[in-house]
N, C-alpha and C. Protein backbone atom coordinates (compact mmCIF):
# COMPACT_ATOMS: atom_id res chain seq x y z
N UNK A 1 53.91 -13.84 -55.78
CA UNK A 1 53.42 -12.68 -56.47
C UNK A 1 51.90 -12.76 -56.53
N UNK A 2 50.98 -11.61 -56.32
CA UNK A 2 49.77 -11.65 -56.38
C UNK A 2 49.45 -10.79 -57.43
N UNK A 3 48.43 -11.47 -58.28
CA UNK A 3 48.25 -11.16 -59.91
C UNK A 3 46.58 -10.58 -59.59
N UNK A 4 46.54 -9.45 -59.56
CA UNK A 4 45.37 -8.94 -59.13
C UNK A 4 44.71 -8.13 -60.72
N UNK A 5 45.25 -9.15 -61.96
CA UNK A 5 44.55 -8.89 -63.37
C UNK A 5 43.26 -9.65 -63.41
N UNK A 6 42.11 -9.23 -64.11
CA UNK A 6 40.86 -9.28 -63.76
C UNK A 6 40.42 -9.89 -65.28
N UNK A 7 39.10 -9.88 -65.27
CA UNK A 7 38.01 -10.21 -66.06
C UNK A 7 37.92 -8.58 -66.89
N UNK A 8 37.71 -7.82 -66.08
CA UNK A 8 37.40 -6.89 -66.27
C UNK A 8 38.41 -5.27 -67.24
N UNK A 9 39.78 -6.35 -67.19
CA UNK A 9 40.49 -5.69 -67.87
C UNK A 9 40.67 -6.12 -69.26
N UNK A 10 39.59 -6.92 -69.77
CA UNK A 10 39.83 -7.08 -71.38
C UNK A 10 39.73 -6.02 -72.57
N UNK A 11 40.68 -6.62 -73.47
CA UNK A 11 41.07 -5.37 -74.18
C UNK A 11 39.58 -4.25 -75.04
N UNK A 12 39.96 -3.09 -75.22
CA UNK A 12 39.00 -2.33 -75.46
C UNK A 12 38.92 -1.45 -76.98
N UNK A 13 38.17 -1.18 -77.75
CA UNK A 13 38.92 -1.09 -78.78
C UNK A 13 39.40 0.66 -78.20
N UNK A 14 39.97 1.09 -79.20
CA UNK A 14 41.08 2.48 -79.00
C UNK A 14 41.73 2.85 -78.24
N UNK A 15 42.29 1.49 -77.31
CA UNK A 15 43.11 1.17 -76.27
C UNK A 15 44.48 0.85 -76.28
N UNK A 16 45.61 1.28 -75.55
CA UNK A 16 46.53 0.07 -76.04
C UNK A 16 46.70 -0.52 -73.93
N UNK A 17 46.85 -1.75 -74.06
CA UNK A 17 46.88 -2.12 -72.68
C UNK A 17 48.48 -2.78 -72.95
N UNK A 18 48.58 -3.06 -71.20
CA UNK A 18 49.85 -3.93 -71.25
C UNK A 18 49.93 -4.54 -69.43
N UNK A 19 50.05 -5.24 -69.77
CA UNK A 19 50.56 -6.29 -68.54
C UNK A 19 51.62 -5.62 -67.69
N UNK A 20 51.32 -4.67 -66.55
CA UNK A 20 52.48 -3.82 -65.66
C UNK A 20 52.44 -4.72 -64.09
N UNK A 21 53.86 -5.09 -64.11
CA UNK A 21 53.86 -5.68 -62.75
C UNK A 21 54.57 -4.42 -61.25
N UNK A 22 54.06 -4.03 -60.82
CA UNK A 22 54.28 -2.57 -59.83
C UNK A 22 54.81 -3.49 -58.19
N UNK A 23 56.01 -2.99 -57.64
CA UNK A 23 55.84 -3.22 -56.20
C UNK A 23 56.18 -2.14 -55.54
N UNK A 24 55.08 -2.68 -55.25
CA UNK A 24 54.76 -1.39 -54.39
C UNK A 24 54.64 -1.70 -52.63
N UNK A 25 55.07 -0.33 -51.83
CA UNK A 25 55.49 -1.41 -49.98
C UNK A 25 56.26 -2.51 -49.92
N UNK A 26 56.79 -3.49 -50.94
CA UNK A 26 57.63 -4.91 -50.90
C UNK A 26 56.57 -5.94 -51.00
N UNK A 27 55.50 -5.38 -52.19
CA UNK A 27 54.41 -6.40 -52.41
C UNK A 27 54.44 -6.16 -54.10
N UNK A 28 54.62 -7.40 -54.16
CA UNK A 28 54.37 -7.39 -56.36
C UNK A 28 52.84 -7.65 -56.44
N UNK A 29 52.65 -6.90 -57.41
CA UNK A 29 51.03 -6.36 -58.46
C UNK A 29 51.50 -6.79 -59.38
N UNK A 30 50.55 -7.40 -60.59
CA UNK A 30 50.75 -7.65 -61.64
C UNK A 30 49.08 -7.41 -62.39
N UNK A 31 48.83 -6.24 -62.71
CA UNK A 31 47.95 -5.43 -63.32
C UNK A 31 47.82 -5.29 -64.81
N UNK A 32 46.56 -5.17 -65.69
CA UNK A 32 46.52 -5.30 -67.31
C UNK A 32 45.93 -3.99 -67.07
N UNK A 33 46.57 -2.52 -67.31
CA UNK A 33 46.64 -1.37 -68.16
C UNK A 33 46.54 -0.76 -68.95
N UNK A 34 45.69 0.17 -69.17
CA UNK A 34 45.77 1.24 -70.52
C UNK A 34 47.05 1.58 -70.18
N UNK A 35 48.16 2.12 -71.26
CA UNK A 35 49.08 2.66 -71.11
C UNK A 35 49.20 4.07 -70.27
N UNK A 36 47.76 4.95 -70.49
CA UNK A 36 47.69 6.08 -70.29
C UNK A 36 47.80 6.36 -68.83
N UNK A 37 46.99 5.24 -67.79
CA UNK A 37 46.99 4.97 -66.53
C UNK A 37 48.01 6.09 -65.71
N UNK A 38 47.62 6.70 -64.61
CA UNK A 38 48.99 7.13 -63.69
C UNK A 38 49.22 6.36 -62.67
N UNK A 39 50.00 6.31 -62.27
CA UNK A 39 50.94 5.33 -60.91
C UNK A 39 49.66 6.13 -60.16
N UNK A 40 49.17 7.11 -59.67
CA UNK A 40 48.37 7.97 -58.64
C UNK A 40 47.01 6.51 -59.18
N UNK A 41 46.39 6.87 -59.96
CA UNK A 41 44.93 5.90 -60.59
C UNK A 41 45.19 4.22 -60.34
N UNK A 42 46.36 4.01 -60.61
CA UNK A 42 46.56 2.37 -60.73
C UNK A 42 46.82 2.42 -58.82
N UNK A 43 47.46 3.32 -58.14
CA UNK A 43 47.59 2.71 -56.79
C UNK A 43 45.87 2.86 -55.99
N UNK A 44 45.34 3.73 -56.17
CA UNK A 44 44.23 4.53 -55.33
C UNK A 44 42.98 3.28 -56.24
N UNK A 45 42.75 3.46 -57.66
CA UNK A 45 41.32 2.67 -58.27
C UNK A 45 41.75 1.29 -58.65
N UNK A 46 43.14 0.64 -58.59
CA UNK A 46 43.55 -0.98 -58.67
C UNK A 46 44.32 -1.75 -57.31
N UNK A 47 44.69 -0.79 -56.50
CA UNK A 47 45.35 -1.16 -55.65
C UNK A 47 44.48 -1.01 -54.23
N UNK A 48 43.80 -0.33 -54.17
CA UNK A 48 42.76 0.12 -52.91
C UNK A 48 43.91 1.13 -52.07
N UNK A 49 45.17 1.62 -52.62
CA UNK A 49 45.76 2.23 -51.66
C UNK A 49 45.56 3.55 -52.06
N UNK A 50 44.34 4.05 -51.14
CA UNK A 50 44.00 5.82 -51.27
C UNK A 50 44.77 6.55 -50.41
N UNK A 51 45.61 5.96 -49.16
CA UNK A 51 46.49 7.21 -48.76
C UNK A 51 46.86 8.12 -49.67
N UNK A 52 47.50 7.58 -50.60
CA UNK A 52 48.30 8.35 -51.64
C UNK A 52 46.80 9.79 -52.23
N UNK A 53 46.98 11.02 -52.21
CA UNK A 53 45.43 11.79 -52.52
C UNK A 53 45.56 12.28 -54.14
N UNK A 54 44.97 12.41 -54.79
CA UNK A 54 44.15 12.95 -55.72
C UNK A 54 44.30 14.64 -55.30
N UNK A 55 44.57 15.48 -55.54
CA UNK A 55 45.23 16.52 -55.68
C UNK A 55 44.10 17.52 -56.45
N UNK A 56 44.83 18.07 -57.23
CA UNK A 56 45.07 18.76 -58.35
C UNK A 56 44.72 18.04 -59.85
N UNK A 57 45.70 17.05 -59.57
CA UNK A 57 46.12 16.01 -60.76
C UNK A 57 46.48 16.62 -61.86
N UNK A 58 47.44 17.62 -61.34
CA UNK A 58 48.33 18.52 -62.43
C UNK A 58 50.04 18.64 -62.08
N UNK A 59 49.80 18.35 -61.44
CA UNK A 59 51.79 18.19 -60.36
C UNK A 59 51.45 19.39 -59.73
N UNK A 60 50.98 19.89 -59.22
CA UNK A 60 51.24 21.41 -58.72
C UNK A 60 50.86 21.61 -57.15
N UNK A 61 50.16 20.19 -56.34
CA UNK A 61 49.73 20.51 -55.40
C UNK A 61 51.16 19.58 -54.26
N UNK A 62 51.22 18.95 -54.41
CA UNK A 62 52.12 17.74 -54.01
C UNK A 62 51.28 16.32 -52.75
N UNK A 63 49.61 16.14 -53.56
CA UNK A 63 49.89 15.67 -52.41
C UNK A 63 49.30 14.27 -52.76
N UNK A 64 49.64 13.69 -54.04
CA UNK A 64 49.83 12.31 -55.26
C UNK A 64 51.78 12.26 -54.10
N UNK A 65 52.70 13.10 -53.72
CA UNK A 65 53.85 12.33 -53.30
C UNK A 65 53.84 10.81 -53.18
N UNK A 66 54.86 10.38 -54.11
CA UNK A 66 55.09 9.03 -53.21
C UNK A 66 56.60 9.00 -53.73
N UNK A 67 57.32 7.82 -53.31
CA UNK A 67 58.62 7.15 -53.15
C UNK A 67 58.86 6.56 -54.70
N UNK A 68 59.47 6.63 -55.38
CA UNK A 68 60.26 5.71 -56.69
C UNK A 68 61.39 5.16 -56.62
N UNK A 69 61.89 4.50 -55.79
CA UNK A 69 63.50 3.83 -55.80
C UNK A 69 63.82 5.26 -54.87
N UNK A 70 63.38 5.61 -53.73
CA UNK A 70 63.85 6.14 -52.95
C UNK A 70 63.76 7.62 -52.62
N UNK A 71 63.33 8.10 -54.56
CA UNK A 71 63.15 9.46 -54.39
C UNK A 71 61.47 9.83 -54.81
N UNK A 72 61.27 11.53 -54.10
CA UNK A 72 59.85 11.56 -54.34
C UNK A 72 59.84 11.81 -55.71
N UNK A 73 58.63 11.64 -56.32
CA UNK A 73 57.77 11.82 -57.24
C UNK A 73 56.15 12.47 -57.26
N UNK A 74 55.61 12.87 -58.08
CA UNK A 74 53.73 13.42 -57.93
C UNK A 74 53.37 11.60 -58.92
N UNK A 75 52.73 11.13 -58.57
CA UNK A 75 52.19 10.03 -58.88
C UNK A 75 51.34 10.17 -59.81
N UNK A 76 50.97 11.55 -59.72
CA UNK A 76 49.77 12.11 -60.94
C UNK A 76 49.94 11.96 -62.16
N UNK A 77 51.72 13.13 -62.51
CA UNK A 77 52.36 12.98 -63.64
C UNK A 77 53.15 11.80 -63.91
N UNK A 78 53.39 10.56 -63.10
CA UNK A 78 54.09 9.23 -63.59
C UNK A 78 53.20 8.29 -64.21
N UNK A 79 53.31 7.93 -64.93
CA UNK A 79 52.69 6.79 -65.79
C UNK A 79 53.34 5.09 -65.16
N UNK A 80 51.96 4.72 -64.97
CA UNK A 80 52.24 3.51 -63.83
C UNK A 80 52.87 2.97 -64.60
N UNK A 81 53.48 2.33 -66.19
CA UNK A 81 54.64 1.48 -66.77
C UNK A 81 55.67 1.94 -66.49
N UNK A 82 55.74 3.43 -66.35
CA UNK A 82 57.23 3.73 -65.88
C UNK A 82 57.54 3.40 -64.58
N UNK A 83 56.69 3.15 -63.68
CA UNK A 83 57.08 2.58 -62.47
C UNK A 83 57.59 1.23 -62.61
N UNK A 84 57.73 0.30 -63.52
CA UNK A 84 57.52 -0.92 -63.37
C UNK A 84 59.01 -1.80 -63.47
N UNK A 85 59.32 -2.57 -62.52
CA UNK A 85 60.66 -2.66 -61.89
C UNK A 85 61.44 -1.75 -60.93
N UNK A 86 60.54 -0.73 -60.38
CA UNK A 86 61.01 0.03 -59.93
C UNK A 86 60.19 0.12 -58.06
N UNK A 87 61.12 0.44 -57.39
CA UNK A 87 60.45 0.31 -55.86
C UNK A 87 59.22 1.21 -55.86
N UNK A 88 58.19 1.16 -55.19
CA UNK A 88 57.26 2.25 -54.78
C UNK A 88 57.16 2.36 -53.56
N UNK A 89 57.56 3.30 -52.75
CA UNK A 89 56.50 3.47 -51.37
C UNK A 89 55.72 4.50 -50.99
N UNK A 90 54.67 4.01 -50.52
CA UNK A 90 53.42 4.98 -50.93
C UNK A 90 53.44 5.29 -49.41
N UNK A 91 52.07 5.85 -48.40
CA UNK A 91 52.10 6.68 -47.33
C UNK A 91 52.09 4.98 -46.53
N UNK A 92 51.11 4.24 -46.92
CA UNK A 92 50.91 3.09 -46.12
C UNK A 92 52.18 2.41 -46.10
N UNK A 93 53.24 2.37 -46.49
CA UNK A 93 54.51 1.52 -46.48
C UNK A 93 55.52 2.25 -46.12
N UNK A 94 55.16 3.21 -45.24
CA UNK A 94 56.18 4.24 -44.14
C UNK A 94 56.69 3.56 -42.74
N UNK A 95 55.12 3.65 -42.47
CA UNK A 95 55.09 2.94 -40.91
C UNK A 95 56.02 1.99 -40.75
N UNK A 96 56.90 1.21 -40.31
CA UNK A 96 58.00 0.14 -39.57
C UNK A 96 56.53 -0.78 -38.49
N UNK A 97 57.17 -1.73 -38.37
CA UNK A 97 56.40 -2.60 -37.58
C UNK A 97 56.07 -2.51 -36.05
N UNK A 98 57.02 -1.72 -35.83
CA UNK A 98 57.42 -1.13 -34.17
C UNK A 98 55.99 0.01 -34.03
N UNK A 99 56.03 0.76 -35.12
CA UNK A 99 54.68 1.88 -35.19
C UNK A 99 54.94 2.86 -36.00
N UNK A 100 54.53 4.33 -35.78
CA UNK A 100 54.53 5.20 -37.05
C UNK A 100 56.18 5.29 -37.48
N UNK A 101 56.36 5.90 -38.23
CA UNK A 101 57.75 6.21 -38.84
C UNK A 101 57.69 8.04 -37.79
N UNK A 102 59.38 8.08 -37.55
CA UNK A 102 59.27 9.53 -36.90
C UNK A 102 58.28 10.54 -37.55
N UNK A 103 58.41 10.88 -39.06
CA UNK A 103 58.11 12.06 -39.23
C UNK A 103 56.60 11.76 -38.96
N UNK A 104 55.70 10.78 -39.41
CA UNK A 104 54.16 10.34 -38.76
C UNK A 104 54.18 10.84 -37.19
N UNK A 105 54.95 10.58 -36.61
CA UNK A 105 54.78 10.68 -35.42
C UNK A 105 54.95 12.33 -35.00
N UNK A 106 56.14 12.45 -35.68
CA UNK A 106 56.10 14.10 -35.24
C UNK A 106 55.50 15.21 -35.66
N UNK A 107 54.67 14.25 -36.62
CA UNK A 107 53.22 15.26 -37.37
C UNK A 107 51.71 14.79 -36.01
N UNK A 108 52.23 13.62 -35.86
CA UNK A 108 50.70 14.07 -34.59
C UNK A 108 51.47 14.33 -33.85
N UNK A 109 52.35 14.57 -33.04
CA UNK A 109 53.05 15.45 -31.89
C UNK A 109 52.56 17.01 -31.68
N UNK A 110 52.83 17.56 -33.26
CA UNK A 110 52.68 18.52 -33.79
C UNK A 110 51.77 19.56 -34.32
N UNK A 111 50.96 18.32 -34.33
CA UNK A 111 49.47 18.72 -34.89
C UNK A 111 49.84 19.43 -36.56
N UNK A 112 51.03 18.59 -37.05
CA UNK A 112 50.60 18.85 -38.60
C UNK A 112 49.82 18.83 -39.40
N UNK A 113 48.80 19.34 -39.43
CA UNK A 113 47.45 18.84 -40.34
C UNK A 113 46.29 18.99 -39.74
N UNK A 114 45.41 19.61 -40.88
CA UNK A 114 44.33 19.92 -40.22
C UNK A 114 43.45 19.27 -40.27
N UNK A 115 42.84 19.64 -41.34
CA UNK A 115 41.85 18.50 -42.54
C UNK A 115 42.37 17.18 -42.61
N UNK A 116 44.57 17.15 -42.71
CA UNK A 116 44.55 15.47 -43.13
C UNK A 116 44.79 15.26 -44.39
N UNK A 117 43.78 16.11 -45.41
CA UNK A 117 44.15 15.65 -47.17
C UNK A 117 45.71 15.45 -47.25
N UNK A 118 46.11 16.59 -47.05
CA UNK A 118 47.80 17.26 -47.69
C UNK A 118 48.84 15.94 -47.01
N UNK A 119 48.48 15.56 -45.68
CA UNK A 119 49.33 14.79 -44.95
C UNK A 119 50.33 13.49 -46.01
N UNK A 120 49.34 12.71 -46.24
CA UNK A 120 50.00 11.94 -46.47
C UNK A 120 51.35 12.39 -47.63
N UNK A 121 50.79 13.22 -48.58
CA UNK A 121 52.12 14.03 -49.56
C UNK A 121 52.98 14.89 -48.78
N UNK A 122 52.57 15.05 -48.04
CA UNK A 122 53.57 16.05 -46.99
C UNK A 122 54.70 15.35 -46.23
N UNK A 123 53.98 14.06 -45.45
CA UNK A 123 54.50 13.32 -44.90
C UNK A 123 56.30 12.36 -45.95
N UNK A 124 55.53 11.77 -47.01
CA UNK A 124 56.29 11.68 -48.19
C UNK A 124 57.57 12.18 -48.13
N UNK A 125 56.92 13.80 -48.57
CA UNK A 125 58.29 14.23 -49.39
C UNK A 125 59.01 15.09 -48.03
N UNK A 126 58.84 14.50 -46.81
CA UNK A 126 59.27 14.72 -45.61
C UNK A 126 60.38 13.94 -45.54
N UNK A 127 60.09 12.80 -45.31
CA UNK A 127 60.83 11.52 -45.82
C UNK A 127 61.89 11.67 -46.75
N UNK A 128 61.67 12.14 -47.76
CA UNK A 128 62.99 11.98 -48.71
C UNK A 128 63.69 13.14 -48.43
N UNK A 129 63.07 14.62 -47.80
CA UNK A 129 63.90 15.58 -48.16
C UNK A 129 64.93 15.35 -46.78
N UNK A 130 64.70 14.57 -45.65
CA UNK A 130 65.01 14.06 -44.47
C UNK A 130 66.73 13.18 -45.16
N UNK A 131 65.97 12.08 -45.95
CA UNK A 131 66.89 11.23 -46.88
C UNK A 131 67.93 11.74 -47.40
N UNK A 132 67.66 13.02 -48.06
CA UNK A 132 68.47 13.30 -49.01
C UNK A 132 69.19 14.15 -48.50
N UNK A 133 68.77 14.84 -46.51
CA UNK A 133 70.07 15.77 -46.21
C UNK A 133 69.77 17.20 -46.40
N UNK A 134 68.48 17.81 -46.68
CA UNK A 134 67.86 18.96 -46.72
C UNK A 134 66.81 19.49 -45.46
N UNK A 135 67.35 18.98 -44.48
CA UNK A 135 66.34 19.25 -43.31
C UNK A 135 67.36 20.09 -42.36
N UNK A 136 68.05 21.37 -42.56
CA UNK A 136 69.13 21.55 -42.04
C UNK A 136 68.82 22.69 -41.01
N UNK A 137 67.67 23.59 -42.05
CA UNK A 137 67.48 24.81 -41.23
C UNK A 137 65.82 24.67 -41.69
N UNK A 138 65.10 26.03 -41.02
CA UNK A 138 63.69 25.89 -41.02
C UNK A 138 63.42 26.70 -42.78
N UNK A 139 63.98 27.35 -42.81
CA UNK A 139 64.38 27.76 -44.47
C UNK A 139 64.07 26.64 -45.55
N UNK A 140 65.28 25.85 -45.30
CA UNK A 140 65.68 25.19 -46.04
C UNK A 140 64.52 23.86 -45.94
N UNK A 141 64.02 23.75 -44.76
CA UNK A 141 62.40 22.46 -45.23
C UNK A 141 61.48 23.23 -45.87
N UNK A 142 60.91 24.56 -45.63
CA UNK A 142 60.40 25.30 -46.04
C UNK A 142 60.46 25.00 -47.87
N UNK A 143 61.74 25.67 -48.17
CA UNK A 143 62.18 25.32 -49.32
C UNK A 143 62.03 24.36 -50.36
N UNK A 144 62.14 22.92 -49.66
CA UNK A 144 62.21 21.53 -50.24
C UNK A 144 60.80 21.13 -50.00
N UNK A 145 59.68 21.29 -49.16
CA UNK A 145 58.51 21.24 -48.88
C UNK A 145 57.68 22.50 -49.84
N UNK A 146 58.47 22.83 -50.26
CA UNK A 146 57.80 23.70 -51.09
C UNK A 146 56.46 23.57 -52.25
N UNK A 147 56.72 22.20 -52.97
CA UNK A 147 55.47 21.66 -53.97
C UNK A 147 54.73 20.75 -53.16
N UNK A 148 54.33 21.02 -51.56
CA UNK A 148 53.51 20.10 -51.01
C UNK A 148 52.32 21.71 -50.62
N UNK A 149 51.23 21.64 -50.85
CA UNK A 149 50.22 22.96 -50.68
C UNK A 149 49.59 22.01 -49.52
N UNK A 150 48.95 23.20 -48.71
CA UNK A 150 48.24 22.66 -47.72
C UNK A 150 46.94 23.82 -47.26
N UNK A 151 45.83 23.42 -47.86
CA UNK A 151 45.23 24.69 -47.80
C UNK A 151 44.54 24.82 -46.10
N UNK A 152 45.07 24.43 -45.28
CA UNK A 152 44.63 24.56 -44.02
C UNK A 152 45.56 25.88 -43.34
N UNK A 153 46.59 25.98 -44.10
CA UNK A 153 47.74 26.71 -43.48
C UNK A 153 48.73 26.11 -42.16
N UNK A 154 48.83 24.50 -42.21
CA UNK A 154 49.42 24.24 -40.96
C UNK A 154 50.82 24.55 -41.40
N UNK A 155 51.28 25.18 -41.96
CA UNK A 155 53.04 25.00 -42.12
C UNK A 155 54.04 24.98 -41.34
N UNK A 156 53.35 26.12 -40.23
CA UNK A 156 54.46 25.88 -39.15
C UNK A 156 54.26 24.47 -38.35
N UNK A 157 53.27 24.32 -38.26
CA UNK A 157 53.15 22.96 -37.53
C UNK A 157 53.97 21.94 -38.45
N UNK A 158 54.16 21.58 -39.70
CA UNK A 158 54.62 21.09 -40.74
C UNK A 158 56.03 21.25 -40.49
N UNK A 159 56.72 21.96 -40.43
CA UNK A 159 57.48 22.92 -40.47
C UNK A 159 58.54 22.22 -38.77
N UNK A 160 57.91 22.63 -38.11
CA UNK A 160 58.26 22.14 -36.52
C UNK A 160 58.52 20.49 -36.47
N UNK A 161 57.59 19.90 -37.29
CA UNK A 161 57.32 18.84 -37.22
C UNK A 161 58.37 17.84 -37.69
N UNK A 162 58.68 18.32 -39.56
CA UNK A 162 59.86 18.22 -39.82
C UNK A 162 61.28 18.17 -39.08
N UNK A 163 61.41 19.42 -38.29
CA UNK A 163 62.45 19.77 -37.65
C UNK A 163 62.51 18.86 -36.33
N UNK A 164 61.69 18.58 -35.55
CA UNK A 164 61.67 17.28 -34.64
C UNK A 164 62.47 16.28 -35.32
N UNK A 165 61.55 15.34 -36.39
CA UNK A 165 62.30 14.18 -37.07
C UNK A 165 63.59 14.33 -37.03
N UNK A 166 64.24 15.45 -37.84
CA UNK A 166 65.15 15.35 -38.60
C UNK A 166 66.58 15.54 -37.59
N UNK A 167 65.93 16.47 -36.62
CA UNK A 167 66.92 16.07 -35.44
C UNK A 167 66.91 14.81 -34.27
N UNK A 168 65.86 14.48 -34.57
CA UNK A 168 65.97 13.25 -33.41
C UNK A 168 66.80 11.83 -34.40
N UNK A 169 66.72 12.07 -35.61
CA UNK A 169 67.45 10.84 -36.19
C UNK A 169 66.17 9.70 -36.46
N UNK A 170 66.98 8.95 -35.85
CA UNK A 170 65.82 7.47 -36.26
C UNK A 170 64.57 7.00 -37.46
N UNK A 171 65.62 7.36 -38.90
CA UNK A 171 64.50 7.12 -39.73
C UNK A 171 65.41 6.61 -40.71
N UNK A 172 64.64 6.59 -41.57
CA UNK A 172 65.47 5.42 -42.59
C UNK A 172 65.94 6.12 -43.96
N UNK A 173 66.98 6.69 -43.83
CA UNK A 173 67.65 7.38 -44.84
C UNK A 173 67.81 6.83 -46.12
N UNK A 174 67.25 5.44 -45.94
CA UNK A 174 67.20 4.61 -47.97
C UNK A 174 65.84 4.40 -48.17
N UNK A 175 64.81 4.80 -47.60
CA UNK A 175 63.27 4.83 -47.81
C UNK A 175 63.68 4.91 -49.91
């Protein structure tokens, strides 16, 4: 386990902290916390993992997505103690060792993305809605991709991209 609690996290007054151990990708953190912290702040300003984006930071954009024991979440509105014992996978713990994960791949195939911001939340809750058996018709990703915004307008590319993955198979339905 790597205990990446600091000097710098000593207590403060009008604080309440707590000792949160997070694994996150199949790597244990063991972090000293304000309670108030979000899983989005503790992965991106304690963890160095910025795939995960900064949004909105209201739930409304989707693109804080990440993984909780399999299903998506906005990382914005979770409070990093509630993560704690609980799986995380964020955009960087998609990829397989072989190379991208399909839907990565069938977003650069695709040219999903313009800018890039939205991707990695897009990519995400690609992943689970893939998982969970909602990738059936172009409707229906539409639908379930629905709280991911993308102000570039790639959707159809998004959209196509999805629909590649989800018919070619080869992804990991317990992400």
């Amino acid at each position: 386990m790597r205990d990446v609690a600091s000097e710098r996290d000593v207590d403060r007054p009008g604080t309440t902290e707590r000792v949160v151990t997070l694994d996150v990708n199949g790597r244990s953190y063991t972090l000293r916390l304000d309670t108030r912290v979000t899983l989005l702040d503790a992965l991106r300003d304690r963890l160095g993992l910025t795939g995960t984006k900064k949004g909105c930071d209201q739930g409304a954009c989707g693109a804080c997505t990440v993984h909780l024991d399999g299903r998506r979440v906005l990382a914005c509105l979770t409070l990093a103690a509630q993560a704690e014992g609980r799986a995380i996978t964020t955009i960087e713990g998609v990829a397989g060792a072989e190379g991208p994960h399909p839907v990565q791949q069938a977003f650069m195939d695709h040219d999903g993305f313009q800018c890039g911001f939205c991707t990695p939340g897009q990519i995400m809750s690609a992943v689970a809605l893939m998982a969970e058996g909602r990738a059936g018709s172009d409707e229906e990703i539409r639908e379930f991709m629905s709280g991911n915004l993308c102000r570039c307008g790639a959707y159809p590319n998004i959209v196509a991209a999805v629909r590649e993955a989800a018919s070619g198979g080869g992804y990991d339905a317990h992400l």
